[in-house]
Protein backbone atom coordinates (compact mmCIF):
# COMPACT_ATOMS: atom_id res chain seq x y z
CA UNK A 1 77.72 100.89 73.94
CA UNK A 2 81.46 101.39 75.27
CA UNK A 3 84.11 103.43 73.39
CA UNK A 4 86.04 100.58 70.81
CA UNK A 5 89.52 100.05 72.54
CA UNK A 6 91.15 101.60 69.07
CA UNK A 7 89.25 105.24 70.70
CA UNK A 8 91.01 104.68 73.68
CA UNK A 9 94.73 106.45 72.72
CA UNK A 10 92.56 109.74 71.56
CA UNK A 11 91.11 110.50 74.94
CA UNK A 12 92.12 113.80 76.75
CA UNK A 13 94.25 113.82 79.72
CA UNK A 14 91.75 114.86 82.07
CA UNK A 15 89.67 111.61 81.37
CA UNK A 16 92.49 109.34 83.53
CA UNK A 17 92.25 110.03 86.74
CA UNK A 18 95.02 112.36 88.24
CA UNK A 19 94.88 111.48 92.06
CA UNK A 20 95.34 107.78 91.19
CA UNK A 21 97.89 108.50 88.30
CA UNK A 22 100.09 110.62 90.04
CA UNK A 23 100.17 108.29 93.02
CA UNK A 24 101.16 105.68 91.57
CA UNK A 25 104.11 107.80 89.19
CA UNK A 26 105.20 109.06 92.22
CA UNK A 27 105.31 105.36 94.16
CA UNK A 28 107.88 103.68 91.28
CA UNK A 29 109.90 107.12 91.03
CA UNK A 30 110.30 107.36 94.63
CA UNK A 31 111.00 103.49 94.60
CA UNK A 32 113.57 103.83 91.88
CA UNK A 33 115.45 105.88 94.04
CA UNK A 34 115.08 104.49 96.99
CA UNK A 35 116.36 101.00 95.72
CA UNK A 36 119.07 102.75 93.99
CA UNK A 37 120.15 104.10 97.42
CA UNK A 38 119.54 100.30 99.35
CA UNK A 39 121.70 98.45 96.54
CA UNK A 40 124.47 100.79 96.06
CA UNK A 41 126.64 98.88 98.32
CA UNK A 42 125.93 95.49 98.13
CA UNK A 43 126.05 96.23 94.02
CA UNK A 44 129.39 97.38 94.19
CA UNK A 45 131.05 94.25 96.36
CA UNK A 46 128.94 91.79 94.24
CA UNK A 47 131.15 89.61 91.43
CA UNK A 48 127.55 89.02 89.43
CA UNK A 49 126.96 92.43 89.20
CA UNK A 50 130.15 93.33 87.68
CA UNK A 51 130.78 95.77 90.36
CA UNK A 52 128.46 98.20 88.86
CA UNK A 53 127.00 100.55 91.55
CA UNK A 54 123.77 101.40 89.58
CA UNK A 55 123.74 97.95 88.71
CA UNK A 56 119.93 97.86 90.78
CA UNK A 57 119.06 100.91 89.35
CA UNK A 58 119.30 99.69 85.68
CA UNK A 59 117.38 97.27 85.95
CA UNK A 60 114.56 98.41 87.86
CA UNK A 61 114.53 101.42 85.32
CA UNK A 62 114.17 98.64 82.82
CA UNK A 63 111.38 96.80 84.66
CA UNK A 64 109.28 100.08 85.04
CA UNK A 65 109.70 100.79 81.02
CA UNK A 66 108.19 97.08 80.36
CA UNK A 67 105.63 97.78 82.69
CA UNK A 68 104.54 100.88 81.66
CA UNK A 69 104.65 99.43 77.83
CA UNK A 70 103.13 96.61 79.09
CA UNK A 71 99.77 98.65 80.96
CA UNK A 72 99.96 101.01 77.93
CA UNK A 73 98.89 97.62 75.92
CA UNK A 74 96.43 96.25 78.71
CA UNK A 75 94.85 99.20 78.89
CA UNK A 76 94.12 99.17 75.10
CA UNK A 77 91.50 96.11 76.02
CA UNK A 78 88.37 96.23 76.66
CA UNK A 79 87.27 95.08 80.10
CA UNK A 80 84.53 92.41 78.55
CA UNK A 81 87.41 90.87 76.98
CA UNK A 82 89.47 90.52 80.43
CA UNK A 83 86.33 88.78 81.46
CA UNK A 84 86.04 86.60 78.52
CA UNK A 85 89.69 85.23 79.50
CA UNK A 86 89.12 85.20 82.79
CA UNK A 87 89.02 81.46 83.40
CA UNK A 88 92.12 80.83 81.08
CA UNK A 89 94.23 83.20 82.68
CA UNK A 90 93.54 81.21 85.98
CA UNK A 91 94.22 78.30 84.57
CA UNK A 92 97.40 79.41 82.66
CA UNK A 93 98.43 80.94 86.26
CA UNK A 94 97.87 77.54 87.95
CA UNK A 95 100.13 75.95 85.21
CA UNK A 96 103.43 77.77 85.98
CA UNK A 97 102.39 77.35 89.94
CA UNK A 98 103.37 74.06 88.54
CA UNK A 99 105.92 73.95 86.17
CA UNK A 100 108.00 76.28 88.59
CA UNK A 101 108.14 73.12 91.00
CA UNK A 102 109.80 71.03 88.41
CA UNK A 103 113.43 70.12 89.62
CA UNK A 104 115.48 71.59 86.89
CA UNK A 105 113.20 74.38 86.00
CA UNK A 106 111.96 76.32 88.85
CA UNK A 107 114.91 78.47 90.15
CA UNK A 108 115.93 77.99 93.60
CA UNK A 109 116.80 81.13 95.14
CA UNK A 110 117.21 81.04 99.48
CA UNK A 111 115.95 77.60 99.46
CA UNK A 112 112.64 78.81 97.75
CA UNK A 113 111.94 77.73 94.32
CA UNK A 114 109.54 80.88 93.43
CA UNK A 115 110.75 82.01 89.58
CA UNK A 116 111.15 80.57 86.32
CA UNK A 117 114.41 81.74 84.65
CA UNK A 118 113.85 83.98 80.81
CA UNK A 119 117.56 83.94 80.12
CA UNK A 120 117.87 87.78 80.95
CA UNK A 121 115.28 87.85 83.92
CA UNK A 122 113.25 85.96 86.31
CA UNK A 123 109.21 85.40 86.06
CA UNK A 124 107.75 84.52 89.56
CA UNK A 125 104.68 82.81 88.90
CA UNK A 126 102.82 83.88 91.80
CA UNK A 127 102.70 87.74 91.30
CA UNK A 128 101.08 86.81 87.87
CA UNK A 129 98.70 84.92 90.01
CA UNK A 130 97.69 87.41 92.09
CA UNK A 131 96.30 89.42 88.84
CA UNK A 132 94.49 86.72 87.75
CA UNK A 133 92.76 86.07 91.07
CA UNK A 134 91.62 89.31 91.25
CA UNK A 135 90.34 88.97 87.15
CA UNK A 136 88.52 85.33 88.19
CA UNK A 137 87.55 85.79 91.38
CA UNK A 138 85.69 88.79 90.01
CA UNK A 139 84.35 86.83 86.80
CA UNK A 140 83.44 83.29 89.51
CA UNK A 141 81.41 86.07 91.50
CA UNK A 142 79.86 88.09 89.10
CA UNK A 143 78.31 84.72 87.80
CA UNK A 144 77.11 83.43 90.89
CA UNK A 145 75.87 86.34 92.36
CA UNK A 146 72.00 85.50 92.05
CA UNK A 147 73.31 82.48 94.48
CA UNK A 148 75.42 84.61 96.96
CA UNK A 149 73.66 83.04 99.65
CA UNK A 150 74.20 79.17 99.10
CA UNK A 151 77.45 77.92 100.46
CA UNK A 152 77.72 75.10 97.89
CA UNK A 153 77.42 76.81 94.80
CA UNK A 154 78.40 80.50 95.42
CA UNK A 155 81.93 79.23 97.93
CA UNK A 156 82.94 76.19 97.82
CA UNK A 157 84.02 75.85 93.98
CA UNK A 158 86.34 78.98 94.62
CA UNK A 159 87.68 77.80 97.85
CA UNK A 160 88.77 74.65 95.99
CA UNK A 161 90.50 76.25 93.56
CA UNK A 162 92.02 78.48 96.19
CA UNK A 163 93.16 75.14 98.05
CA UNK A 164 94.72 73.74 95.20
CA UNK A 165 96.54 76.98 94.44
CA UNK A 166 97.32 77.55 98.33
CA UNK A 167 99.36 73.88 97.85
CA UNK A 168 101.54 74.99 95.26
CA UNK A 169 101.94 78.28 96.63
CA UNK A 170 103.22 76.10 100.06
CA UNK A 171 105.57 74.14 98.41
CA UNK A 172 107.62 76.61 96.91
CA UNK A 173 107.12 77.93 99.64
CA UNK A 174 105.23 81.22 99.24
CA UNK A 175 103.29 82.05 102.54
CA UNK A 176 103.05 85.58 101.86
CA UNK A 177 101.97 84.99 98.60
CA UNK A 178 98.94 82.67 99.98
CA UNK A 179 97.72 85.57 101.79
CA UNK A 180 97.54 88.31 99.67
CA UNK A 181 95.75 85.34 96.90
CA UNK A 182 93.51 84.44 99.42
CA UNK A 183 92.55 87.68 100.91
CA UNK A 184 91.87 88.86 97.10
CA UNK A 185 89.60 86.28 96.64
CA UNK A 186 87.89 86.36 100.13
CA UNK A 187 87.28 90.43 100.18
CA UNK A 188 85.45 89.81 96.56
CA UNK A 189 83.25 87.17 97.55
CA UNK A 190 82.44 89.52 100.83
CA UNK A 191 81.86 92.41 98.32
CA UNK A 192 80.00 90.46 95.66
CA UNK A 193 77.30 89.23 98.32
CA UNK A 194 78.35 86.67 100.72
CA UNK A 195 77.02 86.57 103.78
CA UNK A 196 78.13 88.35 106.55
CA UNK A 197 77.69 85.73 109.08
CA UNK A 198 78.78 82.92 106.14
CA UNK A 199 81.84 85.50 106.02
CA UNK A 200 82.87 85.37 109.84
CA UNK A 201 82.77 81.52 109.74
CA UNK A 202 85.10 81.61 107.33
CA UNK A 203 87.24 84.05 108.71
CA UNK A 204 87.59 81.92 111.33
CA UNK A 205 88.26 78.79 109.58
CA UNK A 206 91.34 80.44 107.87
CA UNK A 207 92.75 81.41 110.66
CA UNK A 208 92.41 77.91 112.51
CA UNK A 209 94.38 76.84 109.16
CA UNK A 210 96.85 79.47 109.23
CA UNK A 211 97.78 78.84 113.00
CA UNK A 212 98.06 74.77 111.94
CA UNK A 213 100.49 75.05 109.24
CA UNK A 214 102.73 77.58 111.35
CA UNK A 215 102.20 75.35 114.06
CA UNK A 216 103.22 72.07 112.31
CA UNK A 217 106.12 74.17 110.32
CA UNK A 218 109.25 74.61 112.30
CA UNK A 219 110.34 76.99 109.65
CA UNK A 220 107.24 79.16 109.92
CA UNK A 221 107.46 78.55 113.59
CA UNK A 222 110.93 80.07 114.26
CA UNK A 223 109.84 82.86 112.21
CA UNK A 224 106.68 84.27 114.41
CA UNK A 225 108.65 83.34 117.86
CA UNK A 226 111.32 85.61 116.11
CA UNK A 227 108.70 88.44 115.36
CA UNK A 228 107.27 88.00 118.73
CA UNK A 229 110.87 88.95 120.35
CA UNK A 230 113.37 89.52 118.00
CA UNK A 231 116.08 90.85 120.76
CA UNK A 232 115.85 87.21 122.44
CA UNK A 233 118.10 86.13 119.20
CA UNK A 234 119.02 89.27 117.51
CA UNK A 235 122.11 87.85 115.79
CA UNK A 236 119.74 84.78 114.46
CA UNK A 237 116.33 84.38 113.74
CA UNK A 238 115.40 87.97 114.50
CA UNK A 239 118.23 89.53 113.02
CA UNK A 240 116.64 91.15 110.37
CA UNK A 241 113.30 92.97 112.22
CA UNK A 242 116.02 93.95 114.98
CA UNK A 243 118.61 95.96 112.62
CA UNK A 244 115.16 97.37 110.47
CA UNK A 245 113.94 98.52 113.62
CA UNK A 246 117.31 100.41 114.50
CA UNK A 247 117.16 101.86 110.72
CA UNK A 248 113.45 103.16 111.93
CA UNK A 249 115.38 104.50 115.22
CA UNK A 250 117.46 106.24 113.30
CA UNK A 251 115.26 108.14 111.01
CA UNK A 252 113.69 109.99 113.55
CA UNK A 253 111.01 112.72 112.21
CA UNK A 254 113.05 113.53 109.43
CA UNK A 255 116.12 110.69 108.72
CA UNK A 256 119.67 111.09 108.60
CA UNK A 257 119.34 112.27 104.60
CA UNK A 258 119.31 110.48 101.33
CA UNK A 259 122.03 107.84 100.79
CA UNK A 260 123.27 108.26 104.59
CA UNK A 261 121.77 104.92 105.38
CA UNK A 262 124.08 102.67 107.50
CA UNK A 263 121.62 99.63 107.64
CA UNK A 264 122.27 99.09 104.09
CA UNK A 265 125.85 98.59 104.22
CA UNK A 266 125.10 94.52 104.21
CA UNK A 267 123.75 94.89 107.48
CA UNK A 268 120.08 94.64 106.79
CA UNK A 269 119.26 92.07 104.33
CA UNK A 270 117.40 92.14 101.30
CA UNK A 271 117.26 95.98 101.66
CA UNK A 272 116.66 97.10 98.49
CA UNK A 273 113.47 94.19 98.09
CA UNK A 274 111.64 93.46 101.51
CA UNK A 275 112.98 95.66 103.66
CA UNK A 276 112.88 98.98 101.46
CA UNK A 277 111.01 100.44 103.86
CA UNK A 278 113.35 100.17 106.62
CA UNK A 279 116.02 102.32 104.56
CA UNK A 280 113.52 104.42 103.31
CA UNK A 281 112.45 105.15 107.40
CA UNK A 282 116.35 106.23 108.47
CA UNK A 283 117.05 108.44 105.39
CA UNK A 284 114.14 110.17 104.96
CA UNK A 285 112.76 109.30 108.34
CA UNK A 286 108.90 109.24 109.65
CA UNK A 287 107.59 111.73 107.14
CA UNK A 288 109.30 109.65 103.87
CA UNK A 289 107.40 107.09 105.93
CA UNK A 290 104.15 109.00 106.18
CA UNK A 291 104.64 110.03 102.40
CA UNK A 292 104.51 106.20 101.36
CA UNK A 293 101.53 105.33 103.62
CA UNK A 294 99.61 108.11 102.51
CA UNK A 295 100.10 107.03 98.87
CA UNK A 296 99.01 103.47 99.30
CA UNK A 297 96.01 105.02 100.91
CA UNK A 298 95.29 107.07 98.04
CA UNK A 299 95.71 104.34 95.65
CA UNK A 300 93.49 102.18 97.64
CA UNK A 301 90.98 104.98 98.16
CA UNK A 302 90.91 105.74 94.20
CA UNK A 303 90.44 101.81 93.69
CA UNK A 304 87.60 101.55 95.64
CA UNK A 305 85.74 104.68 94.07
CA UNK A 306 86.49 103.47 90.86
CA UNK A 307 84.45 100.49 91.48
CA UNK A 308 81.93 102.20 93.49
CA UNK A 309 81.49 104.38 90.37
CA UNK A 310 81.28 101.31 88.20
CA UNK A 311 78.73 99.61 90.88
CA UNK A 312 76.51 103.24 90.01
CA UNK A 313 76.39 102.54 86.24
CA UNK A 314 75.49 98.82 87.18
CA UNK A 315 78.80 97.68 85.92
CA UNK A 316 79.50 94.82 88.36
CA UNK A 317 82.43 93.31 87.14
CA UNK A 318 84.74 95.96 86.38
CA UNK A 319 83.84 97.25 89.98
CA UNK A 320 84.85 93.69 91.26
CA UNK A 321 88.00 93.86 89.58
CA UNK A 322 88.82 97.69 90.94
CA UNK A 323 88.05 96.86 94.35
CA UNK A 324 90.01 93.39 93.88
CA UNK A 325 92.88 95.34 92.53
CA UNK A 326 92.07 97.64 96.02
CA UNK A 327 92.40 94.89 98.27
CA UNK A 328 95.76 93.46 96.80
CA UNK A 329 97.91 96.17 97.04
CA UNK A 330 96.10 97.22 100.41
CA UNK A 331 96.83 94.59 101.71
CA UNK A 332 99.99 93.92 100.35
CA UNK A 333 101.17 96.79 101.48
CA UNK A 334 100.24 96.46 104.67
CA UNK A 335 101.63 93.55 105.25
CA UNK A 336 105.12 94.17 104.19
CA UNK A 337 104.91 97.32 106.37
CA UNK A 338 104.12 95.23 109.10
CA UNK A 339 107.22 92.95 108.47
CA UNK A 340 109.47 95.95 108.76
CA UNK A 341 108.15 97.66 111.98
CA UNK A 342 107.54 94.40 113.75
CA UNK A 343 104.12 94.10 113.93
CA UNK A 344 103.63 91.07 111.73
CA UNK A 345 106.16 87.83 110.92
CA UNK A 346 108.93 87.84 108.81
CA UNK A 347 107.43 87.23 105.16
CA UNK A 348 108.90 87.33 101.98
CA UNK A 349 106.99 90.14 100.07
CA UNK A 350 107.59 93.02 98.71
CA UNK A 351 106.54 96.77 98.87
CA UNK A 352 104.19 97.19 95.47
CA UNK A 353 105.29 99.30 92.73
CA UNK A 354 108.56 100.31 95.14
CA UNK A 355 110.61 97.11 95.68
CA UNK A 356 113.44 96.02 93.29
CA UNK A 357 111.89 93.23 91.47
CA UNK A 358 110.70 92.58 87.51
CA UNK A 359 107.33 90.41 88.26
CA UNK A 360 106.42 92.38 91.05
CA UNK A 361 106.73 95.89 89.13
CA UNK A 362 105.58 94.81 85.52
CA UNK A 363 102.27 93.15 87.11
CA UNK A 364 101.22 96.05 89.49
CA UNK A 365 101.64 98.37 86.56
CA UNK A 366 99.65 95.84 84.33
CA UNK A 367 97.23 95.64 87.32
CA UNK A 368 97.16 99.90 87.20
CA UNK A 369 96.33 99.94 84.02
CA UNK A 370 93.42 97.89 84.27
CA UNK A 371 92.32 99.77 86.82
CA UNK A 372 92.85 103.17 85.15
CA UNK A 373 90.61 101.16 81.86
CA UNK A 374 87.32 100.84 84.29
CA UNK A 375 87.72 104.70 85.12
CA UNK A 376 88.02 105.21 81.51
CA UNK A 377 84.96 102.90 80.45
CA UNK A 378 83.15 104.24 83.71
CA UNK A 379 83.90 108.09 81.89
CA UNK A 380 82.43 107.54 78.85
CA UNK A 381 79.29 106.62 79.89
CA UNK A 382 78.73 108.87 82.31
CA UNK A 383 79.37 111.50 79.23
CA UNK A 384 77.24 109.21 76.88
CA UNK A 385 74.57 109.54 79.40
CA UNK A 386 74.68 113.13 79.94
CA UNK A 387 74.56 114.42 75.99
């Protein structure tokens, strides 16, 4: 039997574990800084932000309190129970993919309508989502996995719903958001059972779709011809990969010191969200750099012995949703690092647990906490077993 969530608060210290608490503490610290040295600037010159320079800073400081509040509560339940809700979490998720559509409202925001407005914040519907992927994708395969190798009933009901939330997702539009969902749900199916060769076809398929819809999409489009060149039109379509590539020039090994960023001063857009990186590369240069990406590697490494761990005790869905939880911010990560030294298109997503942002930053520390619950449960029997 598992430890009753109302045991959890009396555990020791040692039972969370340090290499993947301490890498994460040290991601939204170092983030809190870093975005209040990006926003400085364009807080100061803005009329909605009352001029304030920490303005940023505030409220990211806020975001990280609900977030840790809100992981100290979702870490209080019990991971039968996330399965048990699974389904309705999907379901609820898919519901504000839609609502946030609705002229009057969804927010518009650069000619994307991504968040639904709470008065003193914004809720974007689609980092929600990506949690409760990761929660049903886990649940859809831990069911079917006596039938991982029938292509009707173990992939084609979750590609459907993936299709259906892949629509909304492109009407907003959120692109970047479509493939973090969909490579959650993909890398469980491959690590629940699918077939390898089932796997590749697949693979293949989504890419075929990707290339069509940036293809048929002159906005997508102008975006990877941008990426592909950004010097050919630096004051247009690649202005923003060409000035976060002369931030990374002028880091160097060791950057030109905190708050000496020149980038920022409203030359690279959206500094302090997607392209924290960038300023992060020319103040602290390529070892702040290093730093991050050995962090996300940690955290990724620590997700993915977590679940091997919970694979050992034959716990298969809690090692589904580590692993899931893995392969989002892996990927994630990647991706937005990608964006910023020009080895992927321009996409609108953040750096996890770093970027200014309330969804973004209350969800991965939701999603941490869940993750730090299987290590917990995974604990206490491997002490049950041994006394």
């Amino acid at each position: 039997m598992l430890i009753s969530a109302l045991d959890a608060p009396r555990r020791p210290l040692a039972e969370i574990d340090p290499a993947l608490t301490w890498s994460a503490l040290l991601l939204l610290l170092g983030g809190l800084v870093m975005v209040y040295s990006a926003s400085i600037a364009i807080a100061e010159a803005g009329r909605f932000t009352n001029h304030q320079p920490a303005y940023y800073l505030i409220r990211q400081a806020v975001f990280i309190a609900i977030g840790v509040i809100a992981g100290g509560l979702a870490f209080q339940v019990r991971m039968e129970t996330w399965q048990k809700y699974a389904p309705m979490l999907f379901l609820i998720g898919g519901l504000l993919l839609v609502i946030v559509l609705i002229p009057g409202i969804g927010r518009d925001v650069n000619g994307a309508r991504r968040w639904l407005s709470l008065g003193f914040a914004n809720l974007q519907p689609s980092e929600l989502m990506k949690l409760f992927v990761v929660l049903y994708a886990a649940d859809f395969t831990y069911r079917k996995i006596n039938v991982m190798h029938d292509l009707k009933q173990a992939f084609l009901p979750l590609f459907g719903a993936m299709v259906l939330v892949g629509f909304l997702l492109l009407k907003e539009p959120d692109f970047g958001a479509l493939v973090v969902i969909v490579s959650i749900a993909m890398g469980i199916l491959f690590l629940g059972g699918l077939k390898a060769r089932m796997f590749a076809v697949l693979i293949v398929g989504l890419l075929v779709a990707f290339a069509i819809m940036i293809i048929v999409s002159p906005y997508r489009r102008d975006r990877v011809f941008g990426f592909m060149d950004p010097w050919a039109d630096a004051f247009g379509r690649g202005y923003q990969l060409s000035h976060s590539l002369i931030a990374f020039g002028r880091g160097e090994l060791f950057g030109v010191g905190l708050g000496g960023s020149v980038e920022k001063l409203f030359y690279l857009p959206e500094a302090h969200t997607d392209f924290l990186l960038a300023v992060i590369a020319e103040e602290l240069g390529f070892v702040g750099v290093l730093t991050v990406i050995c962090l996300f590697a940690l955290l990724v490494q620590r997700a993915f012995a977590i679940g091997r761990q919970a694979v050992r005790l034959e716990r298969l869905y809690p090692a589904l949703v580590s692993m899931g939880i893995g392969i989002w911010l892996g990927v994630q990560s990647f991706i937005n690092m990608g964006v910023n030294v020009g080895l992927l298109p321009t996409k609108g997503l953040t750096l996890p647990l770093m970027s200014f942002g309330g969804s973004g930053i209350v969800v991965n520390c939701i999603a941490l906490a869940i993750l730090l619950r299987v290590d917990w449960e995974n604990r206490q029997l491997m002490r049950g077993g041994r006394s």
